[in-house]
N, C-alpha and C. Protein backbone atom coordinates (compact mmCIF):
# COMPACT_ATOMS: atom_id res chain seq x y z
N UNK A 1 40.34 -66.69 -37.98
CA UNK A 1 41.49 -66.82 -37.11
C UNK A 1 42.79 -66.91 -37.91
N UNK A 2 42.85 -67.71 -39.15
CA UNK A 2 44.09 -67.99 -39.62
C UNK A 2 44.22 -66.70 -40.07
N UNK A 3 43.17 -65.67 -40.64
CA UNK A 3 43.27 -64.57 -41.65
C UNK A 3 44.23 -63.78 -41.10
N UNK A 4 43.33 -63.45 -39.15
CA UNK A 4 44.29 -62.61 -38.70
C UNK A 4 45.33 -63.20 -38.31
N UNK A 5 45.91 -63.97 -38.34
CA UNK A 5 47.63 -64.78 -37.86
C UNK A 5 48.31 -64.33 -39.42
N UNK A 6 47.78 -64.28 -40.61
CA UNK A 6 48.49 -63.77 -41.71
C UNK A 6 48.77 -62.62 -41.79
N UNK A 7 47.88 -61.83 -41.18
CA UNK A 7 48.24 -60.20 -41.35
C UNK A 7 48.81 -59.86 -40.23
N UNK A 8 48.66 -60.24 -39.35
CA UNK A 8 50.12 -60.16 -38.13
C UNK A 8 51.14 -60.49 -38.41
N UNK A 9 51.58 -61.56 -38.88
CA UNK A 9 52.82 -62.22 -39.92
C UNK A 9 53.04 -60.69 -40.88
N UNK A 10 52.29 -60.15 -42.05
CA UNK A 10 52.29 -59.47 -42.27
C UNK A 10 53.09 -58.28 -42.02
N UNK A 11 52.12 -58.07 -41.14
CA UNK A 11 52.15 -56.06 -40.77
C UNK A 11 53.69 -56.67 -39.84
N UNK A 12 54.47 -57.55 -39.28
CA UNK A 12 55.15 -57.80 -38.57
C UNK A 12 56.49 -57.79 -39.39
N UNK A 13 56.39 -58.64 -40.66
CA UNK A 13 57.38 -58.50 -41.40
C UNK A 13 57.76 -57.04 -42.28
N UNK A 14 56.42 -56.32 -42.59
CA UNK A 14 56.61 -55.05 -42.79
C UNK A 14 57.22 -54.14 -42.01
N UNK A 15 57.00 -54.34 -40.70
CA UNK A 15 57.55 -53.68 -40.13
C UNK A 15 59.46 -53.45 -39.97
N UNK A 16 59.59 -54.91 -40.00
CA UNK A 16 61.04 -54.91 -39.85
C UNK A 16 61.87 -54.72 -41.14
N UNK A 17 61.52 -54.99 -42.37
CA UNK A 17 61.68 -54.19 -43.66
C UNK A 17 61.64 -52.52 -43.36
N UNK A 18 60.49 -52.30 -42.87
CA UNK A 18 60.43 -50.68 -42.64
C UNK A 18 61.81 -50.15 -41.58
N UNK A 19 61.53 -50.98 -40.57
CA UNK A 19 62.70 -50.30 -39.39
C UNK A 19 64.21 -50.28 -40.45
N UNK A 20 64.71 -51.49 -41.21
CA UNK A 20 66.13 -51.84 -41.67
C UNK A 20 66.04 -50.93 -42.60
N UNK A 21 65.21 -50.43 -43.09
CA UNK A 21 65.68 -48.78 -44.38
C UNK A 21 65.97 -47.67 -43.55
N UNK A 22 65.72 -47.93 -42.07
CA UNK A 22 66.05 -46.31 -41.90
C UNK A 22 67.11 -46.66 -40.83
N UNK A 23 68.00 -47.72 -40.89
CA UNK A 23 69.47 -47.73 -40.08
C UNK A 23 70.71 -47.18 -41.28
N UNK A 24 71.54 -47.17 -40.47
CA UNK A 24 72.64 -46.27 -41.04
C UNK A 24 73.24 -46.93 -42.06
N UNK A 25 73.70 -46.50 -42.89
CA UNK A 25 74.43 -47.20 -44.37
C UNK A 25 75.91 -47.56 -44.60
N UNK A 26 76.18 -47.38 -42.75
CA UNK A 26 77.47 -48.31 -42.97
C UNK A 26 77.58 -48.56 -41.17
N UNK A 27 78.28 -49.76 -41.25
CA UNK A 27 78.75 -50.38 -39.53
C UNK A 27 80.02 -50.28 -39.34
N UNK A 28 80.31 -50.17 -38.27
CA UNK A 28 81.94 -50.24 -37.36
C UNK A 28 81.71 -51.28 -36.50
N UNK A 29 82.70 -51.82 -36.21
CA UNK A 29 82.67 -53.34 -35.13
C UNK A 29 84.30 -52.63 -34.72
N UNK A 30 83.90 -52.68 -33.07
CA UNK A 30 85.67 -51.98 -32.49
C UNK A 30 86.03 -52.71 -31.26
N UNK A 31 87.00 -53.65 -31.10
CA UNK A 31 87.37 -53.73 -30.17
C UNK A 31 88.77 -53.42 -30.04
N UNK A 32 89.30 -53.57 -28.23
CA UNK A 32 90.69 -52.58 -27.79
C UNK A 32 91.22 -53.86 -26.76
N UNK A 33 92.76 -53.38 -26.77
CA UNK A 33 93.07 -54.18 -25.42
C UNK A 33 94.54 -53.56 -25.54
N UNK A 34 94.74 -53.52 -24.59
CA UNK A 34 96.32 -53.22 -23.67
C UNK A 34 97.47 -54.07 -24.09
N UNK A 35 98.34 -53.94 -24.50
CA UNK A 35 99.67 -54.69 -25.05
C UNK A 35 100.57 -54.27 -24.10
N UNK A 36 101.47 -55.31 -22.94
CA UNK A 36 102.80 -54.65 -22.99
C UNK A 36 104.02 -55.34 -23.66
N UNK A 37 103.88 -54.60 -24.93
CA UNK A 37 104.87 -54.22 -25.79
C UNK A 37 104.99 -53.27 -26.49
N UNK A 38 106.18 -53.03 -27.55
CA UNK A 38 106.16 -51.23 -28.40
C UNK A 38 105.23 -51.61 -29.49
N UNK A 39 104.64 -50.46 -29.93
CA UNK A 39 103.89 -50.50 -31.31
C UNK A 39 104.05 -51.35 -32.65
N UNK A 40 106.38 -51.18 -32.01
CA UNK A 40 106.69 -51.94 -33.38
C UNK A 40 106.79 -53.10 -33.29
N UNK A 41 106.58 -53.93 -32.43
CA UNK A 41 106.62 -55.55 -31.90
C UNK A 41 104.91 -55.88 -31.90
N UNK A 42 104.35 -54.94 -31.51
CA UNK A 42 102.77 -55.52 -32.31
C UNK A 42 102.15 -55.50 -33.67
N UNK A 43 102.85 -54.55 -34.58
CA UNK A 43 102.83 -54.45 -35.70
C UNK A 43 103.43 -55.85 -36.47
N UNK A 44 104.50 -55.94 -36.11
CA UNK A 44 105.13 -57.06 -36.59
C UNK A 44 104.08 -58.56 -36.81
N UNK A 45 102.96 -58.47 -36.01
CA UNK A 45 101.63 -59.75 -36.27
C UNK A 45 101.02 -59.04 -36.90
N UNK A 46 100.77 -57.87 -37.68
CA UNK A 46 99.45 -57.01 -38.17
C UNK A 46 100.06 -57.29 -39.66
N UNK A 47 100.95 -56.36 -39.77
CA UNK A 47 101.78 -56.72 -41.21
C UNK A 47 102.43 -57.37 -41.95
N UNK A 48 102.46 -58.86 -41.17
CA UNK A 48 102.97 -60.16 -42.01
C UNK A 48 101.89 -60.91 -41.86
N UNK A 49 101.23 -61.10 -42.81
CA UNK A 49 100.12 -61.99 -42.68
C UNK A 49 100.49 -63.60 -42.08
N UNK A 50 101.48 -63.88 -42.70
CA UNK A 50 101.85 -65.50 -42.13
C UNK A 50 102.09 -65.60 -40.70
N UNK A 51 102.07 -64.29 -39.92
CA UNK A 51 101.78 -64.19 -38.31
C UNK A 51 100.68 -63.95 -37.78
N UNK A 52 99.36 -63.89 -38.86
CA UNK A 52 98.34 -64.30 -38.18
C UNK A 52 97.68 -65.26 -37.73
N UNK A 53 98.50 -66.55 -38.22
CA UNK A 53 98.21 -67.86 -37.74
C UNK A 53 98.06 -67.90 -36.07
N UNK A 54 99.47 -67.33 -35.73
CA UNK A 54 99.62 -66.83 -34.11
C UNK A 54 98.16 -66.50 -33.09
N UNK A 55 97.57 -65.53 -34.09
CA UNK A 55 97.06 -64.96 -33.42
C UNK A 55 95.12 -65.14 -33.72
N UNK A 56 94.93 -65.14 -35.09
CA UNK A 56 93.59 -64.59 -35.46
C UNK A 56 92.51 -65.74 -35.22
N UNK A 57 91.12 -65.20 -34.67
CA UNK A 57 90.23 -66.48 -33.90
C UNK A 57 89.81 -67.07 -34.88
N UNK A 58 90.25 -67.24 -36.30
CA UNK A 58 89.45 -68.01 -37.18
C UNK A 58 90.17 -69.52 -37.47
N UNK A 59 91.28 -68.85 -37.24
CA UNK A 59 92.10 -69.87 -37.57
C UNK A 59 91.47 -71.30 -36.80
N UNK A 60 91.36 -70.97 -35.44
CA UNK A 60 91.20 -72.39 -35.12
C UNK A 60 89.61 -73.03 -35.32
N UNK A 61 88.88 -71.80 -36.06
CA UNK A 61 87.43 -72.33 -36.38
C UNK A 61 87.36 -73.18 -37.79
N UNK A 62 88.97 -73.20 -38.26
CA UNK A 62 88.90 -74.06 -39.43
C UNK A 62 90.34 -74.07 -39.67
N UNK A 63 91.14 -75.28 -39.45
CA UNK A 63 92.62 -75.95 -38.88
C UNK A 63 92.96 -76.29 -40.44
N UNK A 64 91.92 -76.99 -41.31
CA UNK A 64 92.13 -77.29 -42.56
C UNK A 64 91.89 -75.99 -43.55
N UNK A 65 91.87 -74.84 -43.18
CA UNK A 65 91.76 -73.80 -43.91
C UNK A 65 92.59 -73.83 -45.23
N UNK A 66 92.05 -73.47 -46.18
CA UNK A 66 93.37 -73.41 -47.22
C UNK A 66 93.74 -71.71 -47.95
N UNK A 67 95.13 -71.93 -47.30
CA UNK A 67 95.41 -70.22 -47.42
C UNK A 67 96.24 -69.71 -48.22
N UNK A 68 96.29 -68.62 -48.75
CA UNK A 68 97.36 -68.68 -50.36
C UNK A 68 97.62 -66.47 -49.88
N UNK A 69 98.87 -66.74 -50.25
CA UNK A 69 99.79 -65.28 -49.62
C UNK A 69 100.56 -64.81 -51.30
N UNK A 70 100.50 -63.38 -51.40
CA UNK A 70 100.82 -63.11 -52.44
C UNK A 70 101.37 -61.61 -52.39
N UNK A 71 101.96 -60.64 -53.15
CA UNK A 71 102.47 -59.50 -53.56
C UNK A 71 103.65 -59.39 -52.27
N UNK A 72 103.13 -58.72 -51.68
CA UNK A 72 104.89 -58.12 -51.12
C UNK A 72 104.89 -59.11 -49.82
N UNK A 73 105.54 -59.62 -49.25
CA UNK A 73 106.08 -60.28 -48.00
C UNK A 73 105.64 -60.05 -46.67
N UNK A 74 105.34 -58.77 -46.49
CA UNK A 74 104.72 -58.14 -45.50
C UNK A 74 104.46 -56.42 -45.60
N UNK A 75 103.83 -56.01 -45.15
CA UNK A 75 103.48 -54.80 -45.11
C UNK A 75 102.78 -54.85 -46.15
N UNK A 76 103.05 -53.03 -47.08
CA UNK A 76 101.59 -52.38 -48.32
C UNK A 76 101.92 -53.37 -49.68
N UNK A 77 100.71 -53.91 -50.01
CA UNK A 77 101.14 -54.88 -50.57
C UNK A 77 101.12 -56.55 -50.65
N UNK A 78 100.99 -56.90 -49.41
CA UNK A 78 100.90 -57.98 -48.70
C UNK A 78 99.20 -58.16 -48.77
N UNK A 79 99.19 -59.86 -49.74
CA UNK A 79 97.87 -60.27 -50.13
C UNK A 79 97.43 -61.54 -49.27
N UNK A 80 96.64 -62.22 -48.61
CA UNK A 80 95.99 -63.17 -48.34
C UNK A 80 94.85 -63.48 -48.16
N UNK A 81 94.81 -64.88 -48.81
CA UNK A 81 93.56 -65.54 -49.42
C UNK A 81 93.03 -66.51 -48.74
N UNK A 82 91.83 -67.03 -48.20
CA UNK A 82 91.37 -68.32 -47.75
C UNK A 82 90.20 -68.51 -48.31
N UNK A 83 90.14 -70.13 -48.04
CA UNK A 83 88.54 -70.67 -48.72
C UNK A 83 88.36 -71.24 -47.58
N UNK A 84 87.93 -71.82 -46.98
CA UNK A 84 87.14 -72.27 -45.22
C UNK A 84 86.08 -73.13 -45.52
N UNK A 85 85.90 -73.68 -44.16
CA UNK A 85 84.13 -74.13 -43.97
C UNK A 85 83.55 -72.93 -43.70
N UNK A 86 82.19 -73.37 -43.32
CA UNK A 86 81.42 -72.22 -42.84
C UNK A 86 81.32 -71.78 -42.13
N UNK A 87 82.50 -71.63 -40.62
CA UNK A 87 82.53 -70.39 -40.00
C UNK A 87 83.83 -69.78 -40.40
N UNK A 88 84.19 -69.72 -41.34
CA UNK A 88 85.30 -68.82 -41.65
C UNK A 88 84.99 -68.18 -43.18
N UNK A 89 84.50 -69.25 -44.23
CA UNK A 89 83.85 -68.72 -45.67
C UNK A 89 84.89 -68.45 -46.34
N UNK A 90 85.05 -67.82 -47.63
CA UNK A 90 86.12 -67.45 -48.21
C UNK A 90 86.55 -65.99 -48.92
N UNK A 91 87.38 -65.62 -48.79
CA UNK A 91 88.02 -64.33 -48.92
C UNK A 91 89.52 -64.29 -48.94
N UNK A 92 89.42 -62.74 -49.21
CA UNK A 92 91.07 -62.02 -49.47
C UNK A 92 91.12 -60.40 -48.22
N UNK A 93 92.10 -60.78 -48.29
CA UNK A 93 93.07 -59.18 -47.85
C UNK A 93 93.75 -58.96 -48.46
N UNK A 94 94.42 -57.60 -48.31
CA UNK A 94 95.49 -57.02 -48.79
C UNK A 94 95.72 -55.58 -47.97
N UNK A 95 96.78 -55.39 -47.73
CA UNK A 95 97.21 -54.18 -46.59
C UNK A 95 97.51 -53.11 -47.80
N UNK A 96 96.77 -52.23 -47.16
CA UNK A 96 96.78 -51.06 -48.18
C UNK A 96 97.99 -49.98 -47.68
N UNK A 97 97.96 -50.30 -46.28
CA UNK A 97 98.57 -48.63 -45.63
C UNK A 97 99.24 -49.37 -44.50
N UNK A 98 101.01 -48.78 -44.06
CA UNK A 98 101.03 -49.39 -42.98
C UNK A 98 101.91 -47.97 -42.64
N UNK A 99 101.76 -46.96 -41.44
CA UNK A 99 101.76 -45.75 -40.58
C UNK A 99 102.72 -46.97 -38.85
N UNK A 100 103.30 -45.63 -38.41
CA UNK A 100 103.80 -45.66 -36.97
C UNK A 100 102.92 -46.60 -36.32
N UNK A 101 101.60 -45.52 -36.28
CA UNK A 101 100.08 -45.67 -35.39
C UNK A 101 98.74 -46.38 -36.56
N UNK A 102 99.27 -47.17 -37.56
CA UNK A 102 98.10 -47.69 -38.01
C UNK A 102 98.15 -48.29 -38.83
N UNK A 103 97.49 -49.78 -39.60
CA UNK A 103 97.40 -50.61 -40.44
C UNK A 103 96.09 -50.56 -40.75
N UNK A 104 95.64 -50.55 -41.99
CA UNK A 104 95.23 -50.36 -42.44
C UNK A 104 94.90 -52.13 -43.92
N UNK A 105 93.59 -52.54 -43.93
CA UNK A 105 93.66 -53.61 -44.40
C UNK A 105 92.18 -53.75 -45.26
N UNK A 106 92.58 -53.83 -46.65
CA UNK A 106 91.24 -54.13 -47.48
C UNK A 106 90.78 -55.43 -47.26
N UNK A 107 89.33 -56.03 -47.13
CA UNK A 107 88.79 -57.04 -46.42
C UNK A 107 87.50 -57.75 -47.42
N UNK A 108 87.86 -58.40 -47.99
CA UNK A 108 86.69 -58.68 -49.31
C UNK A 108 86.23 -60.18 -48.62
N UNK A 109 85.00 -60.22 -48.63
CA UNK A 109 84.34 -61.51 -48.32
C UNK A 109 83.80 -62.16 -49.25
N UNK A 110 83.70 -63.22 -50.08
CA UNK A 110 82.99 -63.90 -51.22
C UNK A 110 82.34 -64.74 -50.64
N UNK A 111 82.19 -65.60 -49.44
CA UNK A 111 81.54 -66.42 -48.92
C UNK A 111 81.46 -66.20 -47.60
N UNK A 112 80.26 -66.80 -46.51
CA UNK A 112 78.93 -66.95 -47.32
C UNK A 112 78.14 -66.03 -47.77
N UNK A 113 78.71 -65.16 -47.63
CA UNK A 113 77.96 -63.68 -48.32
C UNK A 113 79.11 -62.56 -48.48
N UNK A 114 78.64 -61.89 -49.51
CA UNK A 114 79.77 -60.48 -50.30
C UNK A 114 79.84 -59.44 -49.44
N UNK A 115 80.93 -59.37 -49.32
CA UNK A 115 80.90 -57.55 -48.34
C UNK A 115 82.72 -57.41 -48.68
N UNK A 116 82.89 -55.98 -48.65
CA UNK A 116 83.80 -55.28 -48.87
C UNK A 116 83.78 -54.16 -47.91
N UNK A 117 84.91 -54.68 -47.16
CA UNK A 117 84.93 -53.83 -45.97
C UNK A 117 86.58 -53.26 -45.52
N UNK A 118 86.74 -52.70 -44.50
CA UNK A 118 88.38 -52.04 -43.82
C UNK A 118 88.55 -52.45 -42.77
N UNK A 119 89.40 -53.11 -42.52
CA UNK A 119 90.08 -53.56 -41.21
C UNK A 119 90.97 -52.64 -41.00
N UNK A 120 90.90 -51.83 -39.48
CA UNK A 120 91.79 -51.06 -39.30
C UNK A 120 92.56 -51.49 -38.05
N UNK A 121 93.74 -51.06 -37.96
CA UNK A 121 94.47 -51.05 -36.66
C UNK A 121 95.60 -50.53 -35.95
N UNK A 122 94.83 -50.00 -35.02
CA UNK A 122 95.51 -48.35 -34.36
C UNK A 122 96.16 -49.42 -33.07
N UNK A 123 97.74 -48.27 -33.52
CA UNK A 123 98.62 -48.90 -32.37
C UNK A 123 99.07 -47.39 -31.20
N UNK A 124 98.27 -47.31 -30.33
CA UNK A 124 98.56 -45.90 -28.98
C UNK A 124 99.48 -46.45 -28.48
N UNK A 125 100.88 -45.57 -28.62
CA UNK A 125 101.59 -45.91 -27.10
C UNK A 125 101.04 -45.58 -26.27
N UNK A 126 101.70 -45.86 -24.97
CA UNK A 126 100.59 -45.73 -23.45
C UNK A 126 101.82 -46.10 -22.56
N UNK A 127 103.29 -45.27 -22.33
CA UNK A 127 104.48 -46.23 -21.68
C UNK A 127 105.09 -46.84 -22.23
N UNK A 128 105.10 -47.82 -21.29
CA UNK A 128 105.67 -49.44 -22.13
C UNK A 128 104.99 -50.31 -22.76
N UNK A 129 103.37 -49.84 -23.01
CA UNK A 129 102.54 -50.65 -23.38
C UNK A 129 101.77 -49.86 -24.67
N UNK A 130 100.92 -50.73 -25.53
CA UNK A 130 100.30 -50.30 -26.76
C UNK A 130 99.20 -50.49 -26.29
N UNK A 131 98.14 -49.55 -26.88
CA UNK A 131 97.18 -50.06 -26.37
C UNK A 131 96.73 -50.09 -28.22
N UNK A 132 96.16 -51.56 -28.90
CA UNK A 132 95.78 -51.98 -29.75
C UNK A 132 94.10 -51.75 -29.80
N UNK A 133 93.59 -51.06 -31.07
CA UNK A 133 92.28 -51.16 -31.41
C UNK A 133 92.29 -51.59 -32.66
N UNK A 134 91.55 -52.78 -32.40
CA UNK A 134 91.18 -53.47 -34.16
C UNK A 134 89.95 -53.33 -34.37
N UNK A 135 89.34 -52.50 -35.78
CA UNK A 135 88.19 -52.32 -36.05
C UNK A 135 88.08 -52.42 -37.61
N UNK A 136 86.54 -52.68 -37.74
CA UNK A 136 86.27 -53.49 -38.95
C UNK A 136 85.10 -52.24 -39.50
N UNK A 137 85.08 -51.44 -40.80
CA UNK A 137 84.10 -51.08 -40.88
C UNK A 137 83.91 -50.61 -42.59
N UNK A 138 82.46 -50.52 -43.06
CA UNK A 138 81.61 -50.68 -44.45
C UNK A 138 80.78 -50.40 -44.90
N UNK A 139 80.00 -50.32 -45.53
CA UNK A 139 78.59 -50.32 -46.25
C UNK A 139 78.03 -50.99 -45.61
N UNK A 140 76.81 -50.46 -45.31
CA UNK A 140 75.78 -51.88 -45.27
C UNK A 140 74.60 -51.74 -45.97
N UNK A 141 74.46 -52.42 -46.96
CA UNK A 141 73.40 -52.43 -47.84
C UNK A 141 72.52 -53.37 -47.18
N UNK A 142 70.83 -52.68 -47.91
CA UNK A 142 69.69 -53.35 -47.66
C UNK A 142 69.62 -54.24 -46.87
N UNK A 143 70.11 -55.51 -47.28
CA UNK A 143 70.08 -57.00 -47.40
C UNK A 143 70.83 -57.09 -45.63
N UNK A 144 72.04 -56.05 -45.75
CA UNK A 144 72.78 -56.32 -44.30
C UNK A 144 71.93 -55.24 -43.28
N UNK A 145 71.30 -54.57 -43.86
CA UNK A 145 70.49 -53.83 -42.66
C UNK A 145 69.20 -54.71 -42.07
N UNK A 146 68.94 -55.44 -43.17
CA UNK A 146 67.50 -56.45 -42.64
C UNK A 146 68.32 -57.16 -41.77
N UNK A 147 69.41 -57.91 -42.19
CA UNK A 147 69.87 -59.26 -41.17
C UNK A 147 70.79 -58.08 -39.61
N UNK A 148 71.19 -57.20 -39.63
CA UNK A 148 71.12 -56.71 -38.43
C UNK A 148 70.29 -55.90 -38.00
N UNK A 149 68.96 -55.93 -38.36
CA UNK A 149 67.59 -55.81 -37.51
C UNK A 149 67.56 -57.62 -36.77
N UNK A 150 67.47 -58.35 -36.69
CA UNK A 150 67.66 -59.68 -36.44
C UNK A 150 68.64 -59.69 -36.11
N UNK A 151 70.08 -60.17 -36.00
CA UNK A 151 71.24 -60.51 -35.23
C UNK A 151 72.18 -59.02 -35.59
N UNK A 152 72.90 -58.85 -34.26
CA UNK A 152 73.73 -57.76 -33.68
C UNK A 152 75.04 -58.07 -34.35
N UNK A 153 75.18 -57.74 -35.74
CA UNK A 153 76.26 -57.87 -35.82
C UNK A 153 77.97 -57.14 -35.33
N UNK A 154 77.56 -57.28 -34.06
CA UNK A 154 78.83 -56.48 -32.94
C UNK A 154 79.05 -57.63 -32.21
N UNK A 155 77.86 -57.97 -31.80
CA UNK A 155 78.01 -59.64 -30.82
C UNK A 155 78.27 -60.76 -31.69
N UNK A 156 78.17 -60.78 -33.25
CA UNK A 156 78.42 -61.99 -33.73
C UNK A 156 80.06 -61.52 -33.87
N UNK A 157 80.98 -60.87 -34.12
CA UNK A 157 81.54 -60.39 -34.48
C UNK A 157 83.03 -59.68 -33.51
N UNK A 158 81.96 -59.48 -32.77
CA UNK A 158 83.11 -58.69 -31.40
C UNK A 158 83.36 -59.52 -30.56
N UNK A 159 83.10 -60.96 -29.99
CA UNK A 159 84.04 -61.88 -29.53
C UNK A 159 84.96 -62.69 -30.10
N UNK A 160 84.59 -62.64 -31.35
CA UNK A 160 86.15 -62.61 -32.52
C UNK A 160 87.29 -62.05 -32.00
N UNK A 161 87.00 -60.85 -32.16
CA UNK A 161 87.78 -59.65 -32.08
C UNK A 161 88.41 -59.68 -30.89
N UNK A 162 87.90 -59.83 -29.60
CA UNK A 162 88.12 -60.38 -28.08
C UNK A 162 89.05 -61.00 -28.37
N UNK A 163 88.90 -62.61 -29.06
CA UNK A 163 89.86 -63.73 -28.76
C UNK A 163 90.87 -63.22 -29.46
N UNK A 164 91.16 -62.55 -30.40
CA UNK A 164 92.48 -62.34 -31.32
C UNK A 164 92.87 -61.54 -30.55
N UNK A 165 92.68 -60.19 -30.16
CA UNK A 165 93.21 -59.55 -29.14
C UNK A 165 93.73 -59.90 -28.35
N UNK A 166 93.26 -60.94 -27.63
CA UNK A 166 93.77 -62.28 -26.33
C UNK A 166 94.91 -62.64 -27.19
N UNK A 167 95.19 -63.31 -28.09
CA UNK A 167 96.27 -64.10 -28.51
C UNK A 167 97.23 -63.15 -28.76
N UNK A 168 96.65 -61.92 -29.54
CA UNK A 168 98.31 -61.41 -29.59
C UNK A 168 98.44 -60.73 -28.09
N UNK A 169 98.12 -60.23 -27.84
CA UNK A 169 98.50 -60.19 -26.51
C UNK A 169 99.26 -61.11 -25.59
N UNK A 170 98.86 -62.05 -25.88
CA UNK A 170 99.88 -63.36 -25.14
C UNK A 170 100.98 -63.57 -25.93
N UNK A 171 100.67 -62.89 -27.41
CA UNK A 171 102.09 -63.30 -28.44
C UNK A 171 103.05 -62.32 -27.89
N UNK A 172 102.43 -60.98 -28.38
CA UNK A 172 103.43 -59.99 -28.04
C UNK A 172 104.24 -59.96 -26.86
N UNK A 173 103.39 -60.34 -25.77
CA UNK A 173 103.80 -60.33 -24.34
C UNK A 173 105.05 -61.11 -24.13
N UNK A 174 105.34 -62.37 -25.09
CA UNK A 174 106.20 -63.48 -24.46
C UNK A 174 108.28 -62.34 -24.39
C-alpha cells in the first residue's frame, strides 16, 4: 500500500515537471482601464517615480518600505529602489523609454526570488479619455514554469495591477 502511494507521489510529480518544460519561455501579465484624462496628465504618475506612491498597490502592502530614487528626476533615466517585507521583496527600476503612447520600464527583482522583467505602459487616446494598459512581461525559466504549473501567475499578479489602475484613475481623474 505505502509502495503504491510512493509511485503515485511519483509518476504525479513527474508529471508536472513534464507538463512545466513544455509551457512557453516567457509570460505577459496585462491589465487596462479607462482614464478621463490626456495621455500627458497620466504619464505624469508613470514617469516620476516619486508619484507612484499615489498610486502603486504595493505601497500600502508595506508603509515602512524603504525606497531610494536615483539618475534623472523623472522620465529615461529615472532609477528606483526598494527593500520591503515579504509582499513587496526587494528591487529596482529604471525607465528606459518614455514615447507620446508609451513607457517603458526595466523591472529587476532580487527578492524573494530573481526575475528580470519589462513593465510596459501604453497610453490610447480615446476623446477625452486614455485608455491606460499596464503590462509586465519576461523569461520564464524552468524554476518559474514549475511554480506556474501550481499558481496562475496572472491571478497572483493581475489584481495588483487592478488596484493601481484604480488609484491612478482616481488620481488622474481629480
Amino acid at each position: 500500500m505505502l509502495k503504491t502511494i510512493a509511485i503515485i507521489i511519483v509518476l504525479l510529480i513527474a508529471a508536472v515537471l513534464i507538463y512545466a518544460a513544455t509551457k512557453p519561455d516567457s509570460f505577459r501579465i496585462e491589465r487596462s482601464a479607462t482614464i478621463k484624462a490626456s495621455p500627458e496628465k497620466v504619464s505624469a504618475y508613470l514617469t516620476d517615480f516619486k508619484q507612484w506612491a499615489v498610486w502603486s498597490p504595493w505601497e500600502e502592502k508595506d508603509p515602512a518600505m524603504k525606497r531610494s530614487y536615483g539618475g534623472a528626476a523623472a522620465g529615461k533615466g529615472a532609477t528606483y529602489g526598494w527593500v520591503g517585507n515579504k509582499n513587496v521583496g526587494t528591487g529596482s527600476m529604471e525607465i528606459l523609454d518614455v514615447q507620446a503612447q508609451k513607457v517603458s520600464i526595466k523591472l529587476d527583482f532580487l527578492a524573494p526570488f530573481e526575475a528580470h522583467n519589462t513593465a510596459e505602459f501604453t497610453l490610447q487616446p480615446e476623446g477625452e479619455n486614455t485608455k491606460l494598459t499596464w503590462s509586465m512581461f519576461g523569461p520564464a525559466n524552468y524554476m518559474s514554469k514549475v511554480m506556474t504549473t501550481l499558481f496562475s501567475m496572472d491571478k497572483m499578479v493581475g489584481p495588483d495591477f487592478e488596484s493601481g489602475l484604480a488609484k491612478l484613475k482616481a488620481a488622474a481623474e481629480k
